[in-house]
N, C-alpha and C. Protein backbone atom coordinates (compact mmCIF):
# COMPACT_ATOMS: atom_id res chain seq x y z
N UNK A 1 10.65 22.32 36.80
CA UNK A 1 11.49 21.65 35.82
C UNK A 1 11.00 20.22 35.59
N UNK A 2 10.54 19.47 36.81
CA UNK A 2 10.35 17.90 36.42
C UNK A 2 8.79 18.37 35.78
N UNK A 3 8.14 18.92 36.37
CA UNK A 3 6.64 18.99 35.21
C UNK A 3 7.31 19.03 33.81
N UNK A 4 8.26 20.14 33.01
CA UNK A 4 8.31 20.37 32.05
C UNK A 4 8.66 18.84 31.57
N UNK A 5 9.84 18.16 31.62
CA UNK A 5 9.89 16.96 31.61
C UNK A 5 9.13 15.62 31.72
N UNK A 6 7.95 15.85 31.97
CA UNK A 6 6.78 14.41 31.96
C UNK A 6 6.22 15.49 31.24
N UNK A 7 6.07 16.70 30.72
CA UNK A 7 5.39 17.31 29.73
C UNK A 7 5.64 16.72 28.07
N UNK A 8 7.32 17.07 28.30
CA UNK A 8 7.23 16.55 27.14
C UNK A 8 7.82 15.06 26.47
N UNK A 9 8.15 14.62 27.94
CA UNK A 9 7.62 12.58 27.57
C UNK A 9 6.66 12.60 26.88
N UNK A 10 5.49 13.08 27.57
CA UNK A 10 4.31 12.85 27.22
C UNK A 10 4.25 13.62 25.67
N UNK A 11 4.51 14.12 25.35
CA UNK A 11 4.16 14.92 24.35
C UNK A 11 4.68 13.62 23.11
N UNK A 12 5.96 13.61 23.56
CA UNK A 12 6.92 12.49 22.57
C UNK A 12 5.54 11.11 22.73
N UNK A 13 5.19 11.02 23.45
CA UNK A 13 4.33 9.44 23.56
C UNK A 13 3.38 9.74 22.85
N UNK A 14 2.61 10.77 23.16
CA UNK A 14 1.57 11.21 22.62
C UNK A 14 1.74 11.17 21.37
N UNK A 15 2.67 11.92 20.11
CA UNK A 15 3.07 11.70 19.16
C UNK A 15 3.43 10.63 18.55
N UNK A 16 4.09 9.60 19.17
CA UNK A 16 4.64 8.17 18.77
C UNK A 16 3.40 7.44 18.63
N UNK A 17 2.39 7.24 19.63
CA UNK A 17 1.41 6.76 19.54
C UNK A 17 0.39 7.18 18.71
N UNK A 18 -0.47 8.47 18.14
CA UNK A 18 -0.86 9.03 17.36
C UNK A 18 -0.65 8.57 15.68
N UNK A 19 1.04 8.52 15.84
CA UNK A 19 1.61 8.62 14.44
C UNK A 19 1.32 7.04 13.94
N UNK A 20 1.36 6.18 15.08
CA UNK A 20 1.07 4.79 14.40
C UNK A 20 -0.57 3.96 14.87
N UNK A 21 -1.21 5.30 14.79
CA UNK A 21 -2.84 4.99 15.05
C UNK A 21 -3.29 5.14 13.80
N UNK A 22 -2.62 5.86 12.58
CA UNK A 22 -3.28 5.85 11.53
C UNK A 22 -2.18 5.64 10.46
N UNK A 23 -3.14 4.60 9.17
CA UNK A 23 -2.77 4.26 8.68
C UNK A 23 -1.51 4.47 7.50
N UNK A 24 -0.91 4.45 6.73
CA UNK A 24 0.15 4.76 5.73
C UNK A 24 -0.58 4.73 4.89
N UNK A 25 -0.64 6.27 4.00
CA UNK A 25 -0.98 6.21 2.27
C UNK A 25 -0.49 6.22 1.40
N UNK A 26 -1.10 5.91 0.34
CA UNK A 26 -0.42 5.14 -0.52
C UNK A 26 0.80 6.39 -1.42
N UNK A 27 0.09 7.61 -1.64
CA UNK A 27 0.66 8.93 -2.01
C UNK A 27 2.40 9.10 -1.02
N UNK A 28 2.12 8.94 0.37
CA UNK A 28 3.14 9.27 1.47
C UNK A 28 4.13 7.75 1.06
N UNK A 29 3.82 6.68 0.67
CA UNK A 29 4.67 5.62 0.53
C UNK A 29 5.55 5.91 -1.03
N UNK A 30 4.83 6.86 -1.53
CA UNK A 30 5.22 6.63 -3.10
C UNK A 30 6.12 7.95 -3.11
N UNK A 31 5.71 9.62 -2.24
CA UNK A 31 6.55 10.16 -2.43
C UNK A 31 7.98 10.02 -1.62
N UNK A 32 8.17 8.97 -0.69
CA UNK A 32 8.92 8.46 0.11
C UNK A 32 10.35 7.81 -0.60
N UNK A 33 9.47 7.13 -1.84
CA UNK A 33 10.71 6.21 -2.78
C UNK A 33 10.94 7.04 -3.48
N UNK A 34 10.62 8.33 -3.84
CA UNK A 34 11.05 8.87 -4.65
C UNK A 34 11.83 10.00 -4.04
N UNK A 35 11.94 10.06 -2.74
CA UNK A 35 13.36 11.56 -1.93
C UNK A 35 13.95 10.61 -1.00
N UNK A 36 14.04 8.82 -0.98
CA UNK A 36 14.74 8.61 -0.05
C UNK A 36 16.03 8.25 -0.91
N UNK A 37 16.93 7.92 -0.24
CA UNK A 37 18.71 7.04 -0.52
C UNK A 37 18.09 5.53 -0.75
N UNK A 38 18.55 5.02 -1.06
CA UNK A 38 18.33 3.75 -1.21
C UNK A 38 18.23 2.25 0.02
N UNK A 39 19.08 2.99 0.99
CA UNK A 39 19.54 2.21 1.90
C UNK A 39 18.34 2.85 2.81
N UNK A 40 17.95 4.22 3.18
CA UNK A 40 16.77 4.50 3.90
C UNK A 40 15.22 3.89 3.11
N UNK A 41 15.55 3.61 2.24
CA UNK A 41 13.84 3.19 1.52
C UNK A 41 14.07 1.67 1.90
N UNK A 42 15.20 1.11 2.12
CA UNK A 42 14.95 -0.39 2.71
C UNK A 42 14.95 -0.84 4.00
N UNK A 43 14.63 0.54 4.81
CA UNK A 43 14.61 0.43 6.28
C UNK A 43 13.32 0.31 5.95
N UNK A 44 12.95 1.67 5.35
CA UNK A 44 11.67 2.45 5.33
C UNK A 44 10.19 0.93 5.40
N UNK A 45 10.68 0.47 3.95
CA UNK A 45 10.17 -0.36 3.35
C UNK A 45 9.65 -1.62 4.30
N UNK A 46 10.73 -1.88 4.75
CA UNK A 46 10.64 -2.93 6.00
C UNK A 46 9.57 -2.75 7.32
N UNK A 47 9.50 -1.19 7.52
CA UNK A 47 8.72 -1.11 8.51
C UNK A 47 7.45 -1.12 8.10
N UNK A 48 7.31 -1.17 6.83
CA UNK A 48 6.02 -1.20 6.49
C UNK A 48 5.05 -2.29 6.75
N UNK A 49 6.08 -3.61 6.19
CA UNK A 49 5.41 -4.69 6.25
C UNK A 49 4.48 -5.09 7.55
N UNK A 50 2.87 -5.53 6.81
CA UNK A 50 2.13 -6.40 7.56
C UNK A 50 1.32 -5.40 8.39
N UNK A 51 1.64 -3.57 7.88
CA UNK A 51 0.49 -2.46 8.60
C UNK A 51 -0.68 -2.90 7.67
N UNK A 52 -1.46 -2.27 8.26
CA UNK A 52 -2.63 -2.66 7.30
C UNK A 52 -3.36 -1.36 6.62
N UNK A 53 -3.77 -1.17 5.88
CA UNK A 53 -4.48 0.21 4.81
C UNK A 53 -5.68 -0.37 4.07
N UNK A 54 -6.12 0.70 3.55
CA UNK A 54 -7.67 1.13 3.72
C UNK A 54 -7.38 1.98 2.03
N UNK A 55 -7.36 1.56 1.00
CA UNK A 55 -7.38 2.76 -0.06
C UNK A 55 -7.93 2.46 -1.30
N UNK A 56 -8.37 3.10 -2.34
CA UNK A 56 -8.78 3.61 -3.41
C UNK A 56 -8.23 3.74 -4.73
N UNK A 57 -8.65 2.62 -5.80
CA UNK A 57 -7.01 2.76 -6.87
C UNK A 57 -8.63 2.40 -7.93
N UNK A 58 -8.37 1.67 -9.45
CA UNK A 58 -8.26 1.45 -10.28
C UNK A 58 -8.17 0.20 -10.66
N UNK A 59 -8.85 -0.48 -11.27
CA UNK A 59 -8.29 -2.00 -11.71
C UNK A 59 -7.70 -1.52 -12.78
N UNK A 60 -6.50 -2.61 -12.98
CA UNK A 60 -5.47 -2.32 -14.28
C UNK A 60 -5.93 -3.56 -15.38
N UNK A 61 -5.93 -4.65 -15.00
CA UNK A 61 -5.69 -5.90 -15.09
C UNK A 61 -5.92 -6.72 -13.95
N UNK A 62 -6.15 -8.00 -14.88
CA UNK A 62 -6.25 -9.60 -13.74
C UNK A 62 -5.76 -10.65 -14.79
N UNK A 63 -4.98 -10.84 -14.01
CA UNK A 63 -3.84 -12.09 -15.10
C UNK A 63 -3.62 -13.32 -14.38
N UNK A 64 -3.47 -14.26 -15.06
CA UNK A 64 -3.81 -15.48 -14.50
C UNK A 64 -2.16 -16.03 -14.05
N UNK A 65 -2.02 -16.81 -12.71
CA UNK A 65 -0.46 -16.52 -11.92
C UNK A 65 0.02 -18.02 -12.60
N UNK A 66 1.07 -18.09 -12.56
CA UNK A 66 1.72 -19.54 -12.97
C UNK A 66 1.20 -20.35 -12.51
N UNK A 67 1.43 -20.40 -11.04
CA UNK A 67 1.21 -21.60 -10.55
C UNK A 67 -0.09 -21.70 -9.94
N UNK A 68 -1.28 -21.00 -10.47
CA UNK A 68 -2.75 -21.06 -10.42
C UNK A 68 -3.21 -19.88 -9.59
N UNK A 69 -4.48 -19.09 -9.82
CA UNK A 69 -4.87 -18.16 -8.92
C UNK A 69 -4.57 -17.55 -9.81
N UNK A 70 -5.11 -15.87 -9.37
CA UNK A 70 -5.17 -14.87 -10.37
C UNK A 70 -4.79 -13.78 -9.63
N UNK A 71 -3.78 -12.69 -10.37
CA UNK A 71 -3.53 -11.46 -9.74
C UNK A 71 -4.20 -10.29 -10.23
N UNK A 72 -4.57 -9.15 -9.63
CA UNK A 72 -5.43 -8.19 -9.50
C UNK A 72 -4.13 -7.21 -9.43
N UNK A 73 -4.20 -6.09 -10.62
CA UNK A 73 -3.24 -5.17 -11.16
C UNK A 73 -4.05 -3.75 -10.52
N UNK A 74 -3.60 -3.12 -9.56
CA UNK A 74 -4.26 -2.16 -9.43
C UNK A 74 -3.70 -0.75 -9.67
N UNK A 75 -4.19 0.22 -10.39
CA UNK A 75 -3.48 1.02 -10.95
C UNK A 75 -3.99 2.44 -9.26
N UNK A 76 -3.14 3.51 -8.60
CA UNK A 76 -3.57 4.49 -7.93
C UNK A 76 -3.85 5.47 -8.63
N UNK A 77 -3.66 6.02 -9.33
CA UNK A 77 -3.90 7.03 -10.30
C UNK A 77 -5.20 6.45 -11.72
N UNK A 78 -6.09 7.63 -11.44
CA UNK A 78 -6.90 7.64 -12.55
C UNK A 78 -6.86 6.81 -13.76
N UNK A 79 -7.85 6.23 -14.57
CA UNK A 79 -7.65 5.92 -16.04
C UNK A 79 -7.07 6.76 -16.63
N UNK A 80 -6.57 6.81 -17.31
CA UNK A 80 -5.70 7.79 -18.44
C UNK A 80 -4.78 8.67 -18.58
N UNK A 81 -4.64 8.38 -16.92
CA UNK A 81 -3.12 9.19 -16.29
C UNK A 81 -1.80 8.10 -17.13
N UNK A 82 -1.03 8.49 -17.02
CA UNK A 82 0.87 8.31 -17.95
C UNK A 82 1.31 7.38 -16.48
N UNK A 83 0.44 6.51 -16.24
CA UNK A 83 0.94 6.04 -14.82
C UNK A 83 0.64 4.14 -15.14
N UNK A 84 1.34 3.61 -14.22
CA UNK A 84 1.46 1.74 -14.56
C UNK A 84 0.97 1.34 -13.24
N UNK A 85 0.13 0.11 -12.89
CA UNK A 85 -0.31 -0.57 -11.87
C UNK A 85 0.76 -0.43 -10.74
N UNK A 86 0.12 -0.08 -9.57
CA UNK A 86 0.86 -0.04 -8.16
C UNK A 86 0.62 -1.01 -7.28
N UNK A 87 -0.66 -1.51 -7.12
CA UNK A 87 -0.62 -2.48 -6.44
C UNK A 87 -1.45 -3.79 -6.72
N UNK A 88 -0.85 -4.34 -6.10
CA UNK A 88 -0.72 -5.61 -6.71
C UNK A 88 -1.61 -7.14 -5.47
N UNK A 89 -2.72 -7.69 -5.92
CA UNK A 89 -3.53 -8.93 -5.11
C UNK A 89 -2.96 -9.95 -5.94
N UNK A 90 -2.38 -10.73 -4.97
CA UNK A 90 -2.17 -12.41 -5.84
C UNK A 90 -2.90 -13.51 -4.84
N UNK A 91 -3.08 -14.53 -6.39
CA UNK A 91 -3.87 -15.78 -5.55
C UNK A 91 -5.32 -15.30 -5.18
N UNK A 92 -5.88 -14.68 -6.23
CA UNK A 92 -7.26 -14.75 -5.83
C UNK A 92 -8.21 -15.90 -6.41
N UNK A 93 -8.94 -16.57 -6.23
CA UNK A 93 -9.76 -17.33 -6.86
C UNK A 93 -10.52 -17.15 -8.70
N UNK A 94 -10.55 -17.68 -9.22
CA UNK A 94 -11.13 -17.62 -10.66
C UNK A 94 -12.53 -16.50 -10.41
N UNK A 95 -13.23 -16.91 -9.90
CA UNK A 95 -14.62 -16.70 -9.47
C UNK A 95 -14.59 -15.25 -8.71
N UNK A 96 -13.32 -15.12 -8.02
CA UNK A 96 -13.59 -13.39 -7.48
C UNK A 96 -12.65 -12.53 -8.36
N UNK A 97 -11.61 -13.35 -9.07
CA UNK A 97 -11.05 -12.32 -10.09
C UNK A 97 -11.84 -11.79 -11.67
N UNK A 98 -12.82 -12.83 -11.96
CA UNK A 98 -13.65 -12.63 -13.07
C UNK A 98 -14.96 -11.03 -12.57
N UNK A 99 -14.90 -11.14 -11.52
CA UNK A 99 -15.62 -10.10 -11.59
C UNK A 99 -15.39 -8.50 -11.50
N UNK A 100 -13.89 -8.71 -11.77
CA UNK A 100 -13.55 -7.26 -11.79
C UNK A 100 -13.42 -6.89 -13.13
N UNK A 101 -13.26 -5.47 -13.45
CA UNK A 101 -13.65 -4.72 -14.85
C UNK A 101 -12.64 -3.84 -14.63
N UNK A 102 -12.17 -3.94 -16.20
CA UNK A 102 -10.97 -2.83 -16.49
C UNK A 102 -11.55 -1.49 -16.14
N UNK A 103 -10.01 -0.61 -15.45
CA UNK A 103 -10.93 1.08 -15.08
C UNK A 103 -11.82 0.86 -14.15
N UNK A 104 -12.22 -0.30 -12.98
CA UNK A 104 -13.42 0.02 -12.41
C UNK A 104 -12.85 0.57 -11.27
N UNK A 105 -13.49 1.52 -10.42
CA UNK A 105 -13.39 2.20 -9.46
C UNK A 105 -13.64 1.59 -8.26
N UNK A 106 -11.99 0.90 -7.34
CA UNK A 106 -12.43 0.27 -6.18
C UNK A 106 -11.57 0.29 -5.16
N UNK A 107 -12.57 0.20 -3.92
CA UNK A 107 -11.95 0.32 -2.42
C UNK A 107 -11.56 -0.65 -2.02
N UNK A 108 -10.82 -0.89 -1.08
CA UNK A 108 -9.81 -2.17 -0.72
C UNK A 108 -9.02 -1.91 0.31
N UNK A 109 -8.83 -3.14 1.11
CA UNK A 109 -7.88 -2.80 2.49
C UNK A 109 -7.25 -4.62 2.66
N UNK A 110 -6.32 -4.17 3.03
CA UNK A 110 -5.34 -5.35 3.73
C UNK A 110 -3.96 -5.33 3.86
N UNK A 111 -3.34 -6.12 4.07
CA UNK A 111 -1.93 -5.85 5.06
C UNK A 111 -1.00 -5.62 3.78
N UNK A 112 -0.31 -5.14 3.94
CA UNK A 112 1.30 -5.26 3.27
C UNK A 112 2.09 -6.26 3.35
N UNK A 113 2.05 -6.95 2.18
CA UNK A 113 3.18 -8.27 2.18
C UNK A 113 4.83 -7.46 1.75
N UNK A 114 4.60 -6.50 0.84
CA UNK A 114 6.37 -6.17 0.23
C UNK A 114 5.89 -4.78 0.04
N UNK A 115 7.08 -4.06 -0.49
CA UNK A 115 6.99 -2.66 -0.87
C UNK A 115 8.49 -2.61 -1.24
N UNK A 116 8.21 -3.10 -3.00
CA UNK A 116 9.26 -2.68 -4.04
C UNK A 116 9.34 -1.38 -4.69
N UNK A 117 10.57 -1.05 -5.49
CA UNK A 117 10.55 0.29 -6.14
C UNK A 117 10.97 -0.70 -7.52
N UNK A 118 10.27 -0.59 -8.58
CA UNK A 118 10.71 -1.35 -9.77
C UNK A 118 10.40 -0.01 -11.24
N UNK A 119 11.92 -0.10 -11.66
CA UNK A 119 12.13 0.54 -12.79
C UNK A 119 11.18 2.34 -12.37
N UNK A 120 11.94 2.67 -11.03
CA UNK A 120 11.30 3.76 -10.72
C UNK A 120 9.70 3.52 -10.05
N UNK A 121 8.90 2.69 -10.38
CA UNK A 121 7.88 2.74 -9.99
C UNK A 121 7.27 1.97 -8.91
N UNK A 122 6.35 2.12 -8.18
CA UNK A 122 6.24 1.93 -6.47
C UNK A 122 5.29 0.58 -6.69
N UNK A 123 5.51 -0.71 -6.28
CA UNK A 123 5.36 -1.46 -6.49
C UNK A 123 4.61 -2.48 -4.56
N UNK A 124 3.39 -2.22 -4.72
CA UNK A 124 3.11 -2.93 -2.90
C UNK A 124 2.13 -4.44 -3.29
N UNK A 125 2.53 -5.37 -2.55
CA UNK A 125 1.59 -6.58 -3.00
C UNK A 125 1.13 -5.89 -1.22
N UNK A 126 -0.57 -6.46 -1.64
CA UNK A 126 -1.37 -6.74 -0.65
C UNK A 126 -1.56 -8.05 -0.03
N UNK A 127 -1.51 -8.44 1.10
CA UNK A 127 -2.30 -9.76 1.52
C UNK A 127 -3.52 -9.28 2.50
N UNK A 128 -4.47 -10.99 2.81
CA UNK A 128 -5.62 -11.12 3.70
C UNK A 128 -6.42 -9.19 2.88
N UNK A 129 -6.71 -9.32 1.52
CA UNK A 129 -7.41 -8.25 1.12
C UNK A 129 -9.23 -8.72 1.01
N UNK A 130 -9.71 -7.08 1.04
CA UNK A 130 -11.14 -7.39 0.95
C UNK A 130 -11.45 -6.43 0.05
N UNK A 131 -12.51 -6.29 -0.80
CA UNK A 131 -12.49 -5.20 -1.54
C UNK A 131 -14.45 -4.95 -1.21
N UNK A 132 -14.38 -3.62 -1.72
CA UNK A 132 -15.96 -2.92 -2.14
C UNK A 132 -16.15 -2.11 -2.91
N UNK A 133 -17.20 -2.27 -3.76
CA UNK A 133 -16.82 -1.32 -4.63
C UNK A 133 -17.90 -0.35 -4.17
């Protein structure tokens, strides 16, 4: 009986630990806001902040921020999909936001500053980002 029991501690650890060895995607964050309650997507949301990810979107846009610096509109879904920018780089420099191109195809990783749901749609600012294309 006590084996079965450090069996499945372990099993539970094993799992707990596993589950937060790899990262959150962006697909699993988006179908999340769309089957949770409202009050579970602002737990949800919360635990997100400051993991860090690794993913693959779209430039939408780069628009220049009020109070100086430039934001990077990144769309997850294809050009020409019925879909609006998801995530979102602010405060990038003139000089590294000029070199991105509408539709260009790019990789990118850095932490989670927020994770809004706006007018239905899944809304994550990135911080400390790096990109490659």
């Amino acid at each position: 009986m006590r084996k079965i029991k450090v069996l499945a501690l372990g099993l539970v650890c094993g799992l707990t630990l596993s589950s937060s060895a790899f990262a959150v995607d962006f697909e699993t964050i988006r179908g999340n806001m769309n089957g949770m309650t409202s009050i579970a997507w602002k737990s949800y949301t919360g635990s997100l902040e400051g993991q860090s990810v690794s993913w693959t979107g779209w430039v939408s846009d780069v628009k220049e921020q009020w109070g100086g610096g430039y934001k990077l509109l990144i769309d997850m879904d294809p050009p020409g999909s019925a879909s609006v920018q998801d995530v979102y780089v602010e405060n990038l420099p003139e000089q590294l936001a000029g070199q991105f191109q509408k539709d260009q195809h790019l990789s990118f990783s850095g932490k989670i500053k927020s994770v809004r749901s706006i007018l239905g749609s899944c809304a994550i600012t990135l911080e400390q980002t790096k990109f490659s294309k």
